[in-house]
Protein backbone atom coordinates (compact mmCIF):
# COMPACT_ATOMS: atom_id res chain seq x y z
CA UNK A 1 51.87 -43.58 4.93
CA UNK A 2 51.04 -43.01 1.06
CA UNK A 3 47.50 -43.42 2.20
CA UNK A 4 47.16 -41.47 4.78
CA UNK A 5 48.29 -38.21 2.41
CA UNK A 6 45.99 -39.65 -0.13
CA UNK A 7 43.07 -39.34 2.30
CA UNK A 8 43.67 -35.63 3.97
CA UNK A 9 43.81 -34.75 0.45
CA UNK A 10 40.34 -36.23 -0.26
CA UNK A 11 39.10 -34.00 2.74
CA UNK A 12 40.39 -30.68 1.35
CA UNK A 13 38.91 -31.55 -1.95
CA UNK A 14 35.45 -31.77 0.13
CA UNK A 15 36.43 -29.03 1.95
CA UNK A 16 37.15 -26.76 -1.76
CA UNK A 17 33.91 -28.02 -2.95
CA UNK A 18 31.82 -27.60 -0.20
CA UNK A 19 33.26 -23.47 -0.73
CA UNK A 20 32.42 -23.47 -4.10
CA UNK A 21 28.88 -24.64 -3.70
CA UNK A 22 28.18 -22.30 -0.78
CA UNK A 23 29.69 -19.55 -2.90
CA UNK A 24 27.32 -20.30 -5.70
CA UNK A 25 24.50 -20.64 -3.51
CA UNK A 26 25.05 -17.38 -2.37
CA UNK A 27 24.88 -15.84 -5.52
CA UNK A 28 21.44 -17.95 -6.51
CA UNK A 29 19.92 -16.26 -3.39
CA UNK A 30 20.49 -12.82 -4.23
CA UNK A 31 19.43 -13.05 -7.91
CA UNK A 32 16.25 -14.54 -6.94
CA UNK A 33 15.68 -12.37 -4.00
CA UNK A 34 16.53 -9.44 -7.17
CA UNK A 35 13.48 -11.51 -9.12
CA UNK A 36 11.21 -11.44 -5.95
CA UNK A 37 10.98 -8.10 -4.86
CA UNK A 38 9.65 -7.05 -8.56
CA UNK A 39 6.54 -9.19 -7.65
CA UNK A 40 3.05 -7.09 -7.57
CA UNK A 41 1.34 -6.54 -3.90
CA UNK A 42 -1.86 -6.34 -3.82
CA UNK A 43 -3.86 -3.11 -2.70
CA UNK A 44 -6.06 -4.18 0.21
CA UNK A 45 -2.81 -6.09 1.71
CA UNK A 46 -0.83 -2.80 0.75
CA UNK A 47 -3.42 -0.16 2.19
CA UNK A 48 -4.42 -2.49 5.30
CA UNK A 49 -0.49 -2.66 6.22
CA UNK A 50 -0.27 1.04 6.16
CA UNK A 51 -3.78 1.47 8.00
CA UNK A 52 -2.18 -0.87 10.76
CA UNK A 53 0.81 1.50 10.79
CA UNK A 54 -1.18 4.98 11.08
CA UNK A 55 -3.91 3.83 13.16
CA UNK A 56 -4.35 5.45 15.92
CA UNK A 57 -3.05 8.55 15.37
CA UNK A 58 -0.42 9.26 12.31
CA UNK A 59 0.39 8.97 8.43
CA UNK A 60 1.80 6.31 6.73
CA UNK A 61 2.51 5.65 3.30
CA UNK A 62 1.01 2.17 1.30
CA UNK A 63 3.72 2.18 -0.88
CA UNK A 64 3.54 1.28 -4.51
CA UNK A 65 0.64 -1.75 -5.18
CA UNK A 66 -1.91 -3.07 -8.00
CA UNK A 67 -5.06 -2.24 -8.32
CA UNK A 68 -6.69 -4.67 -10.68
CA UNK A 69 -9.27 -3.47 -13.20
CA UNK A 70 -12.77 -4.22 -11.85
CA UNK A 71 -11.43 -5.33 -8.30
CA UNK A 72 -12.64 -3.11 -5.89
CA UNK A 73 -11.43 -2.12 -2.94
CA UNK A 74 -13.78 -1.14 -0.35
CA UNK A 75 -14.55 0.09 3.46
CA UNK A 76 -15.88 -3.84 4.42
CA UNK A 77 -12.52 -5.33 3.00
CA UNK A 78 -10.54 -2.96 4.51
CA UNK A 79 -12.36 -4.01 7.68
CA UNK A 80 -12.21 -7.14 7.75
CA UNK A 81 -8.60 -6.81 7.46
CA UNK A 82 -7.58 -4.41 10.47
CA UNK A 83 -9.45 -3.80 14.00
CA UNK A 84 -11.34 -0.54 12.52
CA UNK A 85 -14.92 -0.16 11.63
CA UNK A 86 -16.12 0.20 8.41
CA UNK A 87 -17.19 3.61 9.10
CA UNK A 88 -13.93 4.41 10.28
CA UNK A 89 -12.48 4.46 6.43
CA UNK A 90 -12.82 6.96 3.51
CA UNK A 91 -11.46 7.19 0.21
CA UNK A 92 -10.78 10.29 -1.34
CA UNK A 93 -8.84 11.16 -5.31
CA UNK A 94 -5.82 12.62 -4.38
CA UNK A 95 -3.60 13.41 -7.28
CA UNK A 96 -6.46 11.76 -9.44
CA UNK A 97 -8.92 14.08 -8.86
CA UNK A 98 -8.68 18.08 -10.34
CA UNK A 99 -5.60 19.29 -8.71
CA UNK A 100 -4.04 23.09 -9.60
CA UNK A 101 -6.46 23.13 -12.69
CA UNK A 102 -5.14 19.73 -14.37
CA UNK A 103 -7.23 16.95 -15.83
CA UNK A 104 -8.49 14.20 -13.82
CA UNK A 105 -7.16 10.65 -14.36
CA UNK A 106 -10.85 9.17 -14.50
CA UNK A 107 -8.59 5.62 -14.64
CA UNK A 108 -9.01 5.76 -10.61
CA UNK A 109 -12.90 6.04 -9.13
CA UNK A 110 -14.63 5.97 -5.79
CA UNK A 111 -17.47 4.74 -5.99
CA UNK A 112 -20.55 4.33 -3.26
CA UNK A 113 -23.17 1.55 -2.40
CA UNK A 114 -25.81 1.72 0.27
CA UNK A 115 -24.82 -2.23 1.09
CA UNK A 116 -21.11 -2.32 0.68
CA UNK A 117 -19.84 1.78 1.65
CA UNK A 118 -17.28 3.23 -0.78
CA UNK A 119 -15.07 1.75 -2.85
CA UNK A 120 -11.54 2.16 -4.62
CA UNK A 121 -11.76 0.82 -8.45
CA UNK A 122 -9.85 1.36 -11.13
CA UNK A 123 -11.31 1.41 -14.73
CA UNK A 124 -8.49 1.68 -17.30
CA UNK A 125 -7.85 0.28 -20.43
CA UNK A 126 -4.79 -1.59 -19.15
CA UNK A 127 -5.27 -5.04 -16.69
CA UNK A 128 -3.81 -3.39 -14.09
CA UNK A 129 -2.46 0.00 -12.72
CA UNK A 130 0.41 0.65 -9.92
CA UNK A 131 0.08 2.87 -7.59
CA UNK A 132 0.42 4.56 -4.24
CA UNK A 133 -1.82 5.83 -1.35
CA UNK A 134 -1.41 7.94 1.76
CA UNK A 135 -3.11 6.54 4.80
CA UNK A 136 -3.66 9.65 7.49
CA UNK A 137 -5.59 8.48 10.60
CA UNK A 138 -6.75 10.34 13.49
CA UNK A 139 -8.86 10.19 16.59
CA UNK A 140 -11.29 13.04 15.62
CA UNK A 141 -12.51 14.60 12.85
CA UNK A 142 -11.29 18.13 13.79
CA UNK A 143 -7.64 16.38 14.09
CA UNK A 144 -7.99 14.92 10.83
CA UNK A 145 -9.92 17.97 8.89
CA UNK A 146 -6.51 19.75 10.32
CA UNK A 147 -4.00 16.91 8.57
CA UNK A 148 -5.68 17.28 5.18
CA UNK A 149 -5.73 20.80 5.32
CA UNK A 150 -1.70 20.98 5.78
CA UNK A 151 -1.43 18.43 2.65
CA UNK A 152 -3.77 20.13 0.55
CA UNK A 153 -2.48 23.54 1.71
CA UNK A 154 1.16 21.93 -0.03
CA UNK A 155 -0.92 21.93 -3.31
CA UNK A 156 -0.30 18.35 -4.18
CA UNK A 157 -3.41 16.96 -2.96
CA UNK A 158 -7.12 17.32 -3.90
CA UNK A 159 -8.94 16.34 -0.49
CA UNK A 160 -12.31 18.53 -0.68
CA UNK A 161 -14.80 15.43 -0.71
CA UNK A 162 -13.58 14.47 2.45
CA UNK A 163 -17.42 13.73 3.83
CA UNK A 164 -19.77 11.16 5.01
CA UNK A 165 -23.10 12.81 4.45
CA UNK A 166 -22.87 16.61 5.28
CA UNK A 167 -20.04 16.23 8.50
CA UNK A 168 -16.63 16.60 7.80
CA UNK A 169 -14.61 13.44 8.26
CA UNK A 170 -16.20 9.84 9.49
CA UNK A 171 -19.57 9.89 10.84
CA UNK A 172 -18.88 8.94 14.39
CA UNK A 173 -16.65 11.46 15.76
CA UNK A 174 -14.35 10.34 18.31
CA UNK A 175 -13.45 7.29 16.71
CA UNK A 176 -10.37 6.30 14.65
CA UNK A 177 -11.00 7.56 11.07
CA UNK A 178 -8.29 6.94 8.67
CA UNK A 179 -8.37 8.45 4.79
CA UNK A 180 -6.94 7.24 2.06
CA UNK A 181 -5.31 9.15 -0.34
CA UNK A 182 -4.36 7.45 -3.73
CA UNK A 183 -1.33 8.80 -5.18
CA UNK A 184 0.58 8.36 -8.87
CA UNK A 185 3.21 5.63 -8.22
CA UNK A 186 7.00 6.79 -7.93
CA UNK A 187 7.94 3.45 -9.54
């Protein structure tokens, strides 16, 4: 009989410990989830997410990401990453371009080559800047010359350069064109 006590006792022990651990395994978990979420994401995974999202037809925001300085970011990777065309994708400054008479942030440039299309680079001093884009797709470019008008009309956005060649918008009309917009990071 002495035993037998001695042994459910053992299994409440087990039973405590096994608690405790779980407990303190829970509270592991969310500290490094806390660590985790601070990690940098990458621009072209940031902006192709949000291309996914807007494509068709819509706006979507790329949230804050990392450009590197001297990685570009341009039309062909931005291609190769969603089911567009790299005609289907322009770049334009946003908030880092002159907006209400400020001072551009020359940090952030678009830049052109005949081989590769435009490009999103950012040439600071620091490694690396954070920040945000707006991705605003539609099916024509009348549709889209319409969305930019409404965000530039709010005064926040500089989105004049909006051309490929002397059109409006992308080059083939009728097919998805998406714009991206960088923004200053909120974070």
């Amino acid at each position: 009989m002495i035993n037998q006590k001695g042994q459910a006792f053992s299994v409440f022990e087990l039973m405590i410990a096994g608690v405790v651990a779980f407990a303190i395994l829970m509270v592991l978990m969310q500290v490094i989830g806390g660590v985790l979420t601070g990690t940098d994401v990458a621009a072209l995974s940031a902006i192709s997410a949000a291309v996914s999202s807007a494509s068709p037809s819509g706006q979507a925001n790329a949230g804050s990401f990392i450009l590197e300085k001297g990685l570009a970011i341009g039309v062909e990777d931005l291609a190769s990453e969603t089911d567009l065309d790299r005609e289907s994708f322009i770049f334009t400054l946003g908030e880092f371009g002159v907006v209400d008479g400020s001072t551009p942030d020359s940090s952030i440039s678009i830049g052109s080559d005949p081989d590769v299309g435009t490009y999103l680079e950012y040439k600071g001093s620091q490694p690396k800047k954070k920040i945000s884009a707006i991705v605003i797709c539609k099916q024509t470019n009348e549709d889209l010359m319409d969305a930019l008008g409404r965000i530039e009309a709010g005064g926040k956005q500089d989105v004049s350069n909006v051309t490929t060649s002397s059109t409006p918008g992308c080059p083939n009309d009728g097919v998805v064109c998406c714009v991206i917009i960088p923004t200053k990071s909120t974070k």
